[in-house]
C-alpha atoms as a PDB file:
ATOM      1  CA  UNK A   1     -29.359 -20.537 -74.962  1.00  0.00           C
ATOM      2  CA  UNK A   2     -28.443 -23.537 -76.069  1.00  0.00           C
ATOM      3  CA  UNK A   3     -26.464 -23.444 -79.762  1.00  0.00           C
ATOM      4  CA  UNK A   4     -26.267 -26.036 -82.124  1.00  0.00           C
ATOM      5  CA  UNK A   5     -23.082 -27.248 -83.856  1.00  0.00           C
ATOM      6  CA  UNK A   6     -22.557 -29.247 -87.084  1.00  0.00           C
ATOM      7  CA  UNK A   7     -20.251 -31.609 -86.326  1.00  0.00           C
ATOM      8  CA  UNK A   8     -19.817 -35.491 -86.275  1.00  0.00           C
ATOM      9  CA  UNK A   9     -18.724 -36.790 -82.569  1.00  0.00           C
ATOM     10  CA  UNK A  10     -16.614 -39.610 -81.929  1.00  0.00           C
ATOM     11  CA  UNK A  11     -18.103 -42.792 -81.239  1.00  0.00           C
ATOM     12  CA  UNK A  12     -18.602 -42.464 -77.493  1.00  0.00           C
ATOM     13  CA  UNK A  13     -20.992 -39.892 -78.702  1.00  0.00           C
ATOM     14  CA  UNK A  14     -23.907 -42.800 -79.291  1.00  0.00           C
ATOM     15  CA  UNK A  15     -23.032 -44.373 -75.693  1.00  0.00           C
ATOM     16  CA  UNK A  16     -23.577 -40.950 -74.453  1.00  0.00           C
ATOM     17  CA  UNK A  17     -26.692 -39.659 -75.856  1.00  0.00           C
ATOM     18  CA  UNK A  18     -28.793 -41.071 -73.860  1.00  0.00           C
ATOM     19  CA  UNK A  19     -28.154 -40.548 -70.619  1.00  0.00           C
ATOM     20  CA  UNK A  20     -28.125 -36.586 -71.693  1.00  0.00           C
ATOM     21  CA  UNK A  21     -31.748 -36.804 -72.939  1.00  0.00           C
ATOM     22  CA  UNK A  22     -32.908 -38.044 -69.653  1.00  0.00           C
ATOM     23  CA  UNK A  23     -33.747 -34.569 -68.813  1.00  0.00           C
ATOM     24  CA  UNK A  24     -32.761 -31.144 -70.749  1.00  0.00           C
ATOM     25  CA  UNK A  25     -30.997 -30.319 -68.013  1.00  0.00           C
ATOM     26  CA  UNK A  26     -28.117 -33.327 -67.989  1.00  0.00           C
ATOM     27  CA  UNK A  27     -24.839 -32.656 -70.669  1.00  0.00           C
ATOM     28  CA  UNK A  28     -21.901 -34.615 -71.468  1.00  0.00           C
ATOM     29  CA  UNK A  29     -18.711 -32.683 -69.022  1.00  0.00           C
ATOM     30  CA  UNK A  30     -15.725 -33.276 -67.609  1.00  0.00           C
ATOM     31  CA  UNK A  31     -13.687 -35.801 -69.420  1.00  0.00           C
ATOM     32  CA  UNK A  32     -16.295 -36.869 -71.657  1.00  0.00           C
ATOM     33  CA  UNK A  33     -16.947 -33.644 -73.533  1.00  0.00           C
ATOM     34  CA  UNK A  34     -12.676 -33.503 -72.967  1.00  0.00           C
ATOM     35  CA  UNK A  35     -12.567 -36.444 -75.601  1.00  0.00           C
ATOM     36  CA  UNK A  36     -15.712 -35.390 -77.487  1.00  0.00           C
ATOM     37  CA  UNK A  37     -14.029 -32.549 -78.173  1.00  0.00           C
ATOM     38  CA  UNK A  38     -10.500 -33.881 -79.165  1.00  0.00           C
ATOM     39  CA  UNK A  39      -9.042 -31.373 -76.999  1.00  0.00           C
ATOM     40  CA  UNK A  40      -4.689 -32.362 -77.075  1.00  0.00           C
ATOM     41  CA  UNK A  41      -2.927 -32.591 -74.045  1.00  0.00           C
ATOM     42  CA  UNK A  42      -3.034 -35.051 -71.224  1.00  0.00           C
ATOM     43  CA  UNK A  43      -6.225 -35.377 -68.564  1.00  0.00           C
ATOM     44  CA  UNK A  44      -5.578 -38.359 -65.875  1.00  0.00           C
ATOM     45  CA  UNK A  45      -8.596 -40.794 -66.297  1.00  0.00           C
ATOM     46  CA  UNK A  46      -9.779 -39.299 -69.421  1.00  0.00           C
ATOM     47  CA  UNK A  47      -9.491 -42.857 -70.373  1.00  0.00           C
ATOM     48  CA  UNK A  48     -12.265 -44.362 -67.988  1.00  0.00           C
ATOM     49  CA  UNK A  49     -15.209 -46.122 -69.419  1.00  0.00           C
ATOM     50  CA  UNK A  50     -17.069 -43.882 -66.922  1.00  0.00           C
ATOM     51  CA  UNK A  51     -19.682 -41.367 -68.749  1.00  0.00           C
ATOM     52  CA  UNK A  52     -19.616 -37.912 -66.808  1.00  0.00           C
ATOM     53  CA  UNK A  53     -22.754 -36.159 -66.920  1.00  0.00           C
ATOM     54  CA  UNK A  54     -23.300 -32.939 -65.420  1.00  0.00           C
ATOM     55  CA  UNK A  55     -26.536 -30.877 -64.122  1.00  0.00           C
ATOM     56  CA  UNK A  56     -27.390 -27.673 -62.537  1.00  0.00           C
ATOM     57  CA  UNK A  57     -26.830 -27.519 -58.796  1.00  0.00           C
ATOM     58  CA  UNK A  58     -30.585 -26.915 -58.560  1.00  0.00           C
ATOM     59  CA  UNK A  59     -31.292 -30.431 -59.766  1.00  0.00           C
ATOM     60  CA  UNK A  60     -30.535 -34.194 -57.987  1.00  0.00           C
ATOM     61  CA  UNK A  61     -27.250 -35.341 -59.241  1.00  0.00           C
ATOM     62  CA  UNK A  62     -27.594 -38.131 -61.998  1.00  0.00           C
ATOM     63  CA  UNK A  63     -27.006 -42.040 -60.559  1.00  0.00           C
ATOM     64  CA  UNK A  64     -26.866 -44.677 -62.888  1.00  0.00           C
ATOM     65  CA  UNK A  65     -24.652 -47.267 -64.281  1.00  0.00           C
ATOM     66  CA  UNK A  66     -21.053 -46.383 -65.981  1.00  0.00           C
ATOM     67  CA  UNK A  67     -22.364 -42.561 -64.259  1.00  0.00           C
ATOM     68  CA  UNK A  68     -20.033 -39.988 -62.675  1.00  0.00           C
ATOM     69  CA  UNK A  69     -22.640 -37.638 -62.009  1.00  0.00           C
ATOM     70  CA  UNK A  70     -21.495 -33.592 -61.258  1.00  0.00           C
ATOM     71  CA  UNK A  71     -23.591 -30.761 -60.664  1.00  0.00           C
ATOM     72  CA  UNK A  72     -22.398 -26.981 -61.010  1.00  0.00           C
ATOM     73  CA  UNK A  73     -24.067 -23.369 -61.262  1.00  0.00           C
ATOM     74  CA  UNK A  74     -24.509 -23.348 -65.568  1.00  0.00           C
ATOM     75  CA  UNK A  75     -25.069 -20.019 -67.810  1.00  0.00           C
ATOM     76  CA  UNK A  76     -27.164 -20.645 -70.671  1.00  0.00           C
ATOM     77  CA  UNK A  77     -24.508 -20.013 -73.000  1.00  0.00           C
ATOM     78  CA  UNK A  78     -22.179 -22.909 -71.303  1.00  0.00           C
ATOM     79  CA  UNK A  79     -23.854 -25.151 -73.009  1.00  0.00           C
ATOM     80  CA  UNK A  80     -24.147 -26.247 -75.959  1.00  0.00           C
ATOM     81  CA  UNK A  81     -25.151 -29.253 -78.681  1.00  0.00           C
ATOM     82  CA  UNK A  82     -22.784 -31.332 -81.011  1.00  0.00           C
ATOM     83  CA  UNK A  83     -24.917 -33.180 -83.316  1.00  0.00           C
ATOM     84  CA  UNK A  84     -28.296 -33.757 -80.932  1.00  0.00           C
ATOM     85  CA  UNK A  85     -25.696 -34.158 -78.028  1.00  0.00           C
ATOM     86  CA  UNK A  86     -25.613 -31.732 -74.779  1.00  0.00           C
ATOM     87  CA  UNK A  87     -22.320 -30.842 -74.137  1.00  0.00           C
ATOM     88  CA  UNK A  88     -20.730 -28.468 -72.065  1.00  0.00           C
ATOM     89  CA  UNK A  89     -18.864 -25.297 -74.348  1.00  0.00           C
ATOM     90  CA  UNK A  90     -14.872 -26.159 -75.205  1.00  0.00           C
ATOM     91  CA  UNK A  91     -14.346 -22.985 -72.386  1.00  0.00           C
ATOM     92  CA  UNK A  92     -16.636 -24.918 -69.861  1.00  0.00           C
ATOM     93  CA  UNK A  93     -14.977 -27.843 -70.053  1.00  0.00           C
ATOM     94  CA  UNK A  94     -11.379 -26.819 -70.079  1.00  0.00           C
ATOM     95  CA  UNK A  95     -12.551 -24.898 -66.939  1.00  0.00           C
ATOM     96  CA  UNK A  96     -14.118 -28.001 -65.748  1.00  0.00           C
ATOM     97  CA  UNK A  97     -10.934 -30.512 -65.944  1.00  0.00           C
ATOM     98  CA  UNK A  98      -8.549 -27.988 -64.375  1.00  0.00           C
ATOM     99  CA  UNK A  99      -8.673 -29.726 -60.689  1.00  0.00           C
ATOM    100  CA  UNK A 100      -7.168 -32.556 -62.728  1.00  0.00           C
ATOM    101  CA  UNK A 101      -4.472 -31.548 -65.025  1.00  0.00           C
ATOM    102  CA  UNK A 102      -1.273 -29.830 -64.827  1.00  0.00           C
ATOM    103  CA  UNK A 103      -0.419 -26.343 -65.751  1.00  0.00           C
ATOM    104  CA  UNK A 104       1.205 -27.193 -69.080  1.00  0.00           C
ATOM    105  CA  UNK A 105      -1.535 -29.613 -69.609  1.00  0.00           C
ATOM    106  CA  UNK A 106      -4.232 -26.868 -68.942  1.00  0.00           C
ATOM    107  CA  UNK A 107      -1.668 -24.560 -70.880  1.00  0.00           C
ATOM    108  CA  UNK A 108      -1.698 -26.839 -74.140  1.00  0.00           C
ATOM    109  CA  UNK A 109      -5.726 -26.829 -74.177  1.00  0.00           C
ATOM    110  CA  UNK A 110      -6.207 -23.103 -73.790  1.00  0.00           C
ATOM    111  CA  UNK A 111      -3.612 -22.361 -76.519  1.00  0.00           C
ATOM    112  CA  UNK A 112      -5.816 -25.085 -79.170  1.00  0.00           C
ATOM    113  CA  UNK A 113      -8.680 -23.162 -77.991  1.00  0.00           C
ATOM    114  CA  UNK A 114      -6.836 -19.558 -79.138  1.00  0.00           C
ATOM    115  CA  UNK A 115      -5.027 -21.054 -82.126  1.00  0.00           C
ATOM    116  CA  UNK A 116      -6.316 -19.147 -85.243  1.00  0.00           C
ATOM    117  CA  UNK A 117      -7.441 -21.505 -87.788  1.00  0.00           C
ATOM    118  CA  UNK A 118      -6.273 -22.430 -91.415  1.00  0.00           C
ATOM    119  CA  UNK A 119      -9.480 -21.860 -93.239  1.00  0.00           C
ATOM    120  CA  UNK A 120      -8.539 -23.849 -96.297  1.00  0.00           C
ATOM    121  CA  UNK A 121      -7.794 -27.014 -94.476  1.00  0.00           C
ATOM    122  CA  UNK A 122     -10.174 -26.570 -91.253  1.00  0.00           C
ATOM    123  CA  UNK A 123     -13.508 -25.201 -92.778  1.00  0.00           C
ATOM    124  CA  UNK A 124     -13.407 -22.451 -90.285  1.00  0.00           C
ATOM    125  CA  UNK A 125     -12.076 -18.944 -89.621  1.00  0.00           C
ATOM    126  CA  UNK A 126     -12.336 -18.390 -86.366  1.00  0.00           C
ATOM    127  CA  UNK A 127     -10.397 -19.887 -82.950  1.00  0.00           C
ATOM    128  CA  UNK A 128     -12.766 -21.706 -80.800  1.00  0.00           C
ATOM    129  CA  UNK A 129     -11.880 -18.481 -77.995  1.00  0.00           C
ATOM    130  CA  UNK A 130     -10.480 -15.701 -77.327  1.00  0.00           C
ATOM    131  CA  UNK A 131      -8.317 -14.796 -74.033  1.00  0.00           C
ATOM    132  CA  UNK A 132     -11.416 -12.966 -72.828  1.00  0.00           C
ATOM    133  CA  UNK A 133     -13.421 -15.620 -73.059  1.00  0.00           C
ATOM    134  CA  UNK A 134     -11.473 -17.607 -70.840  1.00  0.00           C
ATOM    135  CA  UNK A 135     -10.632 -14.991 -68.583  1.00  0.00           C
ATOM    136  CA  UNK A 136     -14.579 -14.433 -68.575  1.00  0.00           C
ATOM    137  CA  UNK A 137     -15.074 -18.293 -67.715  1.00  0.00           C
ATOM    138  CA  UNK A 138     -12.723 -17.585 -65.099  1.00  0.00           C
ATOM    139  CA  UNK A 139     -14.518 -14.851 -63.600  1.00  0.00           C
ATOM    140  CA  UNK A 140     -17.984 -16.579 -63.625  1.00  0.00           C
ATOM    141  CA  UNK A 141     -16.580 -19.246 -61.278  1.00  0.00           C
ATOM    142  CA  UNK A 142     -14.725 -17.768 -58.528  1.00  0.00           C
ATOM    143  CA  UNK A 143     -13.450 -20.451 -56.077  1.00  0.00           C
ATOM    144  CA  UNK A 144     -13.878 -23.255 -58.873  1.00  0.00           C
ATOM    145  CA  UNK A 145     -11.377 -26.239 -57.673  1.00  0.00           C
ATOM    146  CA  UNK A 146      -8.326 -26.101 -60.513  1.00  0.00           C
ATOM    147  CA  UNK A 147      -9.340 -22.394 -60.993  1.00  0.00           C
ATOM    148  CA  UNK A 148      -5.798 -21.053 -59.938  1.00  0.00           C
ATOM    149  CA  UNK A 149      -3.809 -23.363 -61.854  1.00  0.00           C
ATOM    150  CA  UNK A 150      -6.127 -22.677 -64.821  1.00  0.00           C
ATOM    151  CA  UNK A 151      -5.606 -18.663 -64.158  1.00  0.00           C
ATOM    152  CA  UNK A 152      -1.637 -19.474 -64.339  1.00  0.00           C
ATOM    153  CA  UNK A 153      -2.593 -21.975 -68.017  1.00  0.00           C
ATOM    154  CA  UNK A 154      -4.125 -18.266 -68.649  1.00  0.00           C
ATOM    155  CA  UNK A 155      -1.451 -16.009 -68.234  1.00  0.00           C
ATOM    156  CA  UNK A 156       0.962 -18.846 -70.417  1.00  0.00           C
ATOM    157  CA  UNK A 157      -1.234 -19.166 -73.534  1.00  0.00           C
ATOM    158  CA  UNK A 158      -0.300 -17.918 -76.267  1.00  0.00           C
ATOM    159  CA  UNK A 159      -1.982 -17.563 -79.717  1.00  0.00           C
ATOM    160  CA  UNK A 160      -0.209 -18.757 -82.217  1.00  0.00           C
ATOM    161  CA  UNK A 161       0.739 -22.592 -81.527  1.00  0.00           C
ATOM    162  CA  UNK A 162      -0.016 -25.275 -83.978  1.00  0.00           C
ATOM    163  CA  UNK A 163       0.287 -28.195 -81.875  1.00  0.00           C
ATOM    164  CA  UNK A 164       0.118 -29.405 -78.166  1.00  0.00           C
ATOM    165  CA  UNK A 165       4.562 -30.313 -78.801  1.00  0.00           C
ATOM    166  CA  UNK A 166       5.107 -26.849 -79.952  1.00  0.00           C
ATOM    167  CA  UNK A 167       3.235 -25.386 -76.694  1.00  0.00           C
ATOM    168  CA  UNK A 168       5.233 -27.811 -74.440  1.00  0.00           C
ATOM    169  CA  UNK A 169       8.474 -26.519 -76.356  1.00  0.00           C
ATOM    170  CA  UNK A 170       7.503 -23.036 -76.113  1.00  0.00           C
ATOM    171  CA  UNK A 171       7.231 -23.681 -72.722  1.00  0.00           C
ATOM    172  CA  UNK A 172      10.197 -25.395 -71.615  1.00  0.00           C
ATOM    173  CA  UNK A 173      12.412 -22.375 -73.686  1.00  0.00           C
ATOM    174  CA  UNK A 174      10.592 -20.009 -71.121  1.00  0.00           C
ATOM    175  CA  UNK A 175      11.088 -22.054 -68.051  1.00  0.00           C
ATOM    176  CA  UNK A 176      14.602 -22.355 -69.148  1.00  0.00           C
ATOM    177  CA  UNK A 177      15.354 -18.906 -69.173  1.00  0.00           C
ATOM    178  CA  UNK A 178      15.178 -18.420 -73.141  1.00  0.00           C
ATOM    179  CA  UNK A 179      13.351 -15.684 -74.345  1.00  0.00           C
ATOM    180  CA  UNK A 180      10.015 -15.872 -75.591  1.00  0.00           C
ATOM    181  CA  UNK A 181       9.732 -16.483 -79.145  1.00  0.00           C
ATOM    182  CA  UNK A 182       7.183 -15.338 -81.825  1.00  0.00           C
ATOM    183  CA  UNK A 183       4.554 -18.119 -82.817  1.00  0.00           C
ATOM    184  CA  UNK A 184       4.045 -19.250 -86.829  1.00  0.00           C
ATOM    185  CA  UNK A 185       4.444 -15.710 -88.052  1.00  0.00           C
ATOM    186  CA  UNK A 186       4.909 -15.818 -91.989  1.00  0.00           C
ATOM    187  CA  UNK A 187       8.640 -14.874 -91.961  1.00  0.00           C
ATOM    188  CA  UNK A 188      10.041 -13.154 -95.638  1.00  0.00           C
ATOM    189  CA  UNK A 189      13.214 -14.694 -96.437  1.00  0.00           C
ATOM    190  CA  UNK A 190      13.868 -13.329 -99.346  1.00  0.00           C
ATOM    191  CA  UNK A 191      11.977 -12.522-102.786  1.00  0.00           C
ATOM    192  CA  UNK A 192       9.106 -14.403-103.253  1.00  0.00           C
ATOM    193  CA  UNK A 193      10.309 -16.643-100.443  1.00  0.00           C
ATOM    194  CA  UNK A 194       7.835 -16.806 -97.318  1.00  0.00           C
ATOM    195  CA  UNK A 195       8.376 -19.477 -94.530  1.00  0.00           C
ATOM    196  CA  UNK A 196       6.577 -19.660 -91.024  1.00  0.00           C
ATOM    197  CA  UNK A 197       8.923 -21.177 -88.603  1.00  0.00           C
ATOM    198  CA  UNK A 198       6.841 -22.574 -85.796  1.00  0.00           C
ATOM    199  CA  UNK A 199       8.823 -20.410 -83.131  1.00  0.00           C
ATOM    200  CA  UNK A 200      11.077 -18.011 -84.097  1.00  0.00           C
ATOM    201  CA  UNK A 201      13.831 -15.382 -82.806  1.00  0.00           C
ATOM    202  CA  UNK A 202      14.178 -12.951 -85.762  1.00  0.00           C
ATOM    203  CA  UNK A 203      16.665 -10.549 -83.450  1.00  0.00           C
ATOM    204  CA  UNK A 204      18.828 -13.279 -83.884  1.00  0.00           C
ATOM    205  CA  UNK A 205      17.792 -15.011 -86.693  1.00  0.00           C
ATOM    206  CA  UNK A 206      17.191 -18.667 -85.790  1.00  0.00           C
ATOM    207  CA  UNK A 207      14.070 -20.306 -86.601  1.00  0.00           C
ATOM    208  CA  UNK A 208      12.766 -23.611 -84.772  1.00  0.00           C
ATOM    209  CA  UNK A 209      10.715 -26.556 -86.119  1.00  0.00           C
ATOM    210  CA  UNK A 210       9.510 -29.171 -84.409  1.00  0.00           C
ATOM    211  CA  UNK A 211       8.904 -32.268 -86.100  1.00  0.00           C
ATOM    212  CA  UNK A 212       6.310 -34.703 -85.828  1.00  0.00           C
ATOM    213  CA  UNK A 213       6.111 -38.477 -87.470  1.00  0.00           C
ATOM    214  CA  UNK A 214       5.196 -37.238 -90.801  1.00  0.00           C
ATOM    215  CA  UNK A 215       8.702 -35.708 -90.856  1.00  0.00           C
ATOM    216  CA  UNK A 216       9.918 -39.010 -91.830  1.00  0.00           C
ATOM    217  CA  UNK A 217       8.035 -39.369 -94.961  1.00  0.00           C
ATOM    218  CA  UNK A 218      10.154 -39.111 -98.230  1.00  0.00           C
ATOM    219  CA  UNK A 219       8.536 -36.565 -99.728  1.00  0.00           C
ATOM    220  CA  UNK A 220       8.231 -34.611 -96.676  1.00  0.00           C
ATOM    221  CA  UNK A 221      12.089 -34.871 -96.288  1.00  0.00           C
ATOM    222  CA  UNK A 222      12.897 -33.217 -99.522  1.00  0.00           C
ATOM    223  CA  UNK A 223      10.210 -30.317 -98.215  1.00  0.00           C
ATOM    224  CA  UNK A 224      12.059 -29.658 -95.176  1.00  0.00           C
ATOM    225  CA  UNK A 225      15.540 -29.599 -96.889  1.00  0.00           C
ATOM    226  CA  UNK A 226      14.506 -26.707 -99.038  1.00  0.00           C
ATOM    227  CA  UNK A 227      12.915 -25.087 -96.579  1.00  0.00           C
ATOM    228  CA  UNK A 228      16.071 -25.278 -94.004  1.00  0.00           C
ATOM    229  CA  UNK A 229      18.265 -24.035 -97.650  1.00  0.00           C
ATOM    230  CA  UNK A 230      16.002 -21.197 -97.897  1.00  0.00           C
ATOM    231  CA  UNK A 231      16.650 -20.113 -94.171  1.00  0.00           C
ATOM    232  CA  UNK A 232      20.392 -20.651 -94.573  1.00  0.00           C
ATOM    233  CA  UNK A 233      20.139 -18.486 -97.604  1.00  0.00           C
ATOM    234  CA  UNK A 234      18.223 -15.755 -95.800  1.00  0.00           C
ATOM    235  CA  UNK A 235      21.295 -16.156 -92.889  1.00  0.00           C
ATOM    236  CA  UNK A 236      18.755 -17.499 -90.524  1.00  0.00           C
ATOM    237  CA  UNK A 237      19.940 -21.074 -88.372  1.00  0.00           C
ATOM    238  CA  UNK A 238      17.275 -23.146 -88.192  1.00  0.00           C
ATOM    239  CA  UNK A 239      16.967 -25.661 -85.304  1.00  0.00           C
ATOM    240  CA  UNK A 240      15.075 -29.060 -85.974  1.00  0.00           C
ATOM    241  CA  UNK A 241      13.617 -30.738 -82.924  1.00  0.00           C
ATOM    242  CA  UNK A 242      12.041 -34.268 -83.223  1.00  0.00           C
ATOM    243  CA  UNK A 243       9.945 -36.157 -80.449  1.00  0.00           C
ATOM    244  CA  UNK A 244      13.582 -37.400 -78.931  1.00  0.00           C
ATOM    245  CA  UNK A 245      14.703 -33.947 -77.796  1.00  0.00           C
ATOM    246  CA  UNK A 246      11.695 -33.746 -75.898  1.00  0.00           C
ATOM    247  CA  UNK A 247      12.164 -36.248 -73.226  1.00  0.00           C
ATOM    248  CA  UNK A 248      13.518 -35.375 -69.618  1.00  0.00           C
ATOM    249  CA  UNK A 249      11.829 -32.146 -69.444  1.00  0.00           C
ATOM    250  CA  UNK A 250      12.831 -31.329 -73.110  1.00  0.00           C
ATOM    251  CA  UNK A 251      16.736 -30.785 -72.061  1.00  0.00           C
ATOM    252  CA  UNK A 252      17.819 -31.310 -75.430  1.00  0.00           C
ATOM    253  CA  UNK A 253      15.663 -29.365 -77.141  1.00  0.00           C
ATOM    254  CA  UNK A 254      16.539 -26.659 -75.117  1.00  0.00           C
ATOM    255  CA  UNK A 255      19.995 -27.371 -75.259  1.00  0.00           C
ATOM    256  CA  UNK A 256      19.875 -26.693 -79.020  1.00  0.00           C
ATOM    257  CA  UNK A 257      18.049 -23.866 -78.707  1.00  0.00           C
ATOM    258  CA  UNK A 258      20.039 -21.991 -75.971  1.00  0.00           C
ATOM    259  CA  UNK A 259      23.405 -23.189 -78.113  1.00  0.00           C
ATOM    260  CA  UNK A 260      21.794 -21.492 -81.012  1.00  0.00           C
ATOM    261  CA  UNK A 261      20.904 -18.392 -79.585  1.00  0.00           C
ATOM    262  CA  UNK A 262      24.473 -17.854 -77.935  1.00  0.00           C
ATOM    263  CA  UNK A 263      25.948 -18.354 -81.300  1.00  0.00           C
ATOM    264  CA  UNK A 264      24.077 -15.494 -82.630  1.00  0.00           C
ATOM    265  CA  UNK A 265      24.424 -13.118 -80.237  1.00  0.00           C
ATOM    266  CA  UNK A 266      21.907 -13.706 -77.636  1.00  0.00           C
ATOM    267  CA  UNK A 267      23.496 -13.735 -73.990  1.00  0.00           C
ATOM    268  CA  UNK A 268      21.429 -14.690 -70.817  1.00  0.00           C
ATOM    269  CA  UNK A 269      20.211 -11.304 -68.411  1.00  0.00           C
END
């Protein structure tokens, strides 16, 4: 069955209503509901003008204008409506724009999709899915094009990432040989004193941040000082990595990471 959601779509959402409502059976897919949804990460063409529209595969595909009709075996609970609009679910449609993306790509969207919420500045309490339900999405649609590469996205999320750069950090750590670290968990530094590193190695003690544009805001500046005194305090390093230590398959980053880690103790198997 078909379950509403309260929530106001982007713009495109008016250019696409209509050609959903031409029957009950046509929603928004592919990488239409990809950027109804906001979903981070990177989906080649995403950007097209072209409106994808999907249907069962018992019905004629749908041809019209500024179209990219699809048609696919649907369960009733695949999808869904945001405001009035027939979408395919966030699990769907992830599912759906695997043949296109990468692995870390499909890795980024499945780790927004298990990322427990902050209630007090989201509105909400719980993630958008759970590994089951992606491994159940999986399951559903044996043979799917993308499907393997979305199994391997699978097997890499992880719960516990804030952002599509701290998924593609966590990620390039791993694939560098560095262990795996824990995700955002509320870290006690000392009395009173709570911080939640966005990846951390607490067997060694050294904390990573990575640091978006708002970083570079003055009173965001002074946060971040006390919060890398309080680690220092607490004999934890902390290891700051900005947008620049990302480029070339994140070699710096991971260069400051694997030098921080071998100065406390860590040595490679």
């Amino acid at each position: 069955m078909r379950q509403p959601l309260d929530r106001t779509p982007p713009k495109l959402s008016s250019v696409v209503r209509p050609l959903t409502l031409i029957t009950e059976f046509s929603a928004a897919s592919h990488a239409t509901a990809f950027t109804l949804w906001s979903f981070p990460g990177f989906l080649p063409g995403s950007d097209d003008p072209i409106t994808h529209i999907s249907r069962p595969d018992t019905t004629a595909i749908p041809r019209r204008a500024g179209v990219r009709g699809h048609r696919g075996q649907f369960f009733d609970d695949e999808i869904t409506t945001l405001c009035g609009l027939f979408i395919t679910t966030r699990t769907r449609t992830w599912l759906d724009c695997a043949r296109k993306m990468s692995v870390d790509e499909l890795t980024v969207v499945a780790d927004h999709l298990l990322r427990i919420p902050r209630p007090e500045f989201e509105g909400r309490a719980e993630p958008y899915a759970t590994p089951d339900d992606l491994a159940d999405m999986l399951d559903r649609h044996k043979g799917t094009p993308g499907i393997r590469k979305a199994r391997v996205a699978l097997e890499q999320a992880r719960v516990g990432s804030d952002s599509a750069p701290e998924t593609k950090l966590r990620l390039a750590l791993e694939y560098a040989g560095l262990p795996e670290p824990e995700l955002n968990v509320p870290t006690e530094l000392g009395a009173g004193v709570v911080r939640q590193p966005d990846l951390a190695y607490p067997e060694q003690r050294v904390a990573v941040e990575y640091e978006g544009e708002g970083h570079s805001e003055v009173a965001q500046i002074v946060k971040d000082i006390a919060r890398e005194e309080d680690f220092a305090r607490a004999g934890w390093l902390l290891v700051r990595i900005s947008k620049r230590h990302m480029q070339n398959d994140a070699r710096r980053a991971v260069a400051k990471v694997r030098t921080a880690l071998l100065n406390r103790g860590w040595s490679p198997n």
